[in-house]
Protein backbone atom coordinates (compact mmCIF):
# COMPACT_ATOMS: atom_id res chain seq x y z
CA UNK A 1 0.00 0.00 0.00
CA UNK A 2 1.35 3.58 -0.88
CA UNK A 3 0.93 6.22 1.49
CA UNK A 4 0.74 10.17 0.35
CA UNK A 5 2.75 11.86 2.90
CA UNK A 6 2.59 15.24 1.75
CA UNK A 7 1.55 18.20 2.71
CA UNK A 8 -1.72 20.23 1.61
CA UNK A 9 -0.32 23.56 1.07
CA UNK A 10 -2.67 26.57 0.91
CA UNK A 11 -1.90 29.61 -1.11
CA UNK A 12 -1.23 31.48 1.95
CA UNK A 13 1.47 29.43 2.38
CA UNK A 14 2.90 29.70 -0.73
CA UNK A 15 2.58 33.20 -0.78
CA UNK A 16 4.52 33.28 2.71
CA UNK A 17 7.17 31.09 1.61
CA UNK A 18 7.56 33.07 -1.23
CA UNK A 19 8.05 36.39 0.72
CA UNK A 20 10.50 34.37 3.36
CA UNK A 21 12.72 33.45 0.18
CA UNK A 22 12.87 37.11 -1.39
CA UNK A 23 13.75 38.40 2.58
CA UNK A 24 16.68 35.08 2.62
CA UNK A 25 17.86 36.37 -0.69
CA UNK A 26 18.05 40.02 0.42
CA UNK A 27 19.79 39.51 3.64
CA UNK A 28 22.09 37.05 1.89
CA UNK A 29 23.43 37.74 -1.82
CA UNK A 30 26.64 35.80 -1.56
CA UNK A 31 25.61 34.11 -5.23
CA UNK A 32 24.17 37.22 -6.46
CA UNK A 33 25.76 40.54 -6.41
CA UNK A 34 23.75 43.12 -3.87
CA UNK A 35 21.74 44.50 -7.08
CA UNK A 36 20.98 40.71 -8.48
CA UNK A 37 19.66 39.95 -5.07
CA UNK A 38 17.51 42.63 -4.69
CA UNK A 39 16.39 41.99 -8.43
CA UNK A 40 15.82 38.45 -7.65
CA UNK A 41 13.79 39.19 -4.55
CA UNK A 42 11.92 42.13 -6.10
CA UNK A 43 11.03 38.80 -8.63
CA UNK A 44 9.89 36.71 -5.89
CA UNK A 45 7.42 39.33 -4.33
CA UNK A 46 6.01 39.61 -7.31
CA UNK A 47 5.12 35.92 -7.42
CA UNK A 48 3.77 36.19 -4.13
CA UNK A 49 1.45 39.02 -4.98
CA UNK A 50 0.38 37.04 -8.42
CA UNK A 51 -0.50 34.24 -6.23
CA UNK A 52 -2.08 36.45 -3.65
CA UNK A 53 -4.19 37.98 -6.26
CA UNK A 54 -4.63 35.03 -8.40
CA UNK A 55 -6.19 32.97 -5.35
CA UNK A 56 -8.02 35.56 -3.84
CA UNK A 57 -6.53 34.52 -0.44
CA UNK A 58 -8.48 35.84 2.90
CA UNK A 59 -6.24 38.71 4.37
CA UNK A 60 -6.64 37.38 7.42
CA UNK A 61 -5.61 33.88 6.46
CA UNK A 62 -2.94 35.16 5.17
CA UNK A 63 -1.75 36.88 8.07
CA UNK A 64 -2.68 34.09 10.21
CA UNK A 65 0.17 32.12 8.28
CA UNK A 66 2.36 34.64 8.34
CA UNK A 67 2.25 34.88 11.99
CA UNK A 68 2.31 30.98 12.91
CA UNK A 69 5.06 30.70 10.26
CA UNK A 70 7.68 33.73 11.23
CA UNK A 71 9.31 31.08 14.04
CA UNK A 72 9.01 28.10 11.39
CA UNK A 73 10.80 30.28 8.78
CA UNK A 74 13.22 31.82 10.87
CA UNK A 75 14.36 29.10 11.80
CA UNK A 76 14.98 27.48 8.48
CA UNK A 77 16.67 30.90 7.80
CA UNK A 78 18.95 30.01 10.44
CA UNK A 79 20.00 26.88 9.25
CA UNK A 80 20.77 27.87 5.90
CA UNK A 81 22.62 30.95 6.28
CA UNK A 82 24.87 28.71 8.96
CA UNK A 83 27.38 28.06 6.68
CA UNK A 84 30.41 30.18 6.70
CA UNK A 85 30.19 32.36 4.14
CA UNK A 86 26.70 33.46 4.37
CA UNK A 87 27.63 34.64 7.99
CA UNK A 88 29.18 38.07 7.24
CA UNK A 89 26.32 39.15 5.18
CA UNK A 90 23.14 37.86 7.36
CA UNK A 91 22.55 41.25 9.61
């Protein structure tokens, strides 16, 4: 028997990831130069707001996710910028 271990994701949380990964990108452009990164996460809000707008998703779903998810994401933030190199440029 196969089990289906994913996730449902909603579009709030898509549109939160997607804002989490333009802030990561900001605060760290060690593979980008400091204009590519903003570029690049300029790019990714833009997504967000497509899918935002796209899905009509409740404001305050949205903001519920954001809120439950800040820890969850900061975290993960954490963990990938703990390599050396990212260290310098994570303020």
């Amino acid at each position: 028997m196969t089990e289906n271990r994913s996730i449902a994701n909603s579009p709030a949380q898509a549109v939160v990831f997607l804002e989490t990964l333009a802030a990561i990108v900001e605060k760290s452009p060690v593979a980008y130069s400091t204009d590519g990164a903003a570029d690049l996460a300029a790019h990714l809000r833009g997504m967000a707001e497509a899918v935002n707008t796209e899905a009509h998703v409740n404001p305050a779903e949205l903001e519920n996710v954001r809120q439950y998810s800040a820890l969850d994401w900061h975290n993960e933030a954490i963990a990938v910028l703990f390599a050396a190199e990212h260290r310098p440029t994570f303020h």
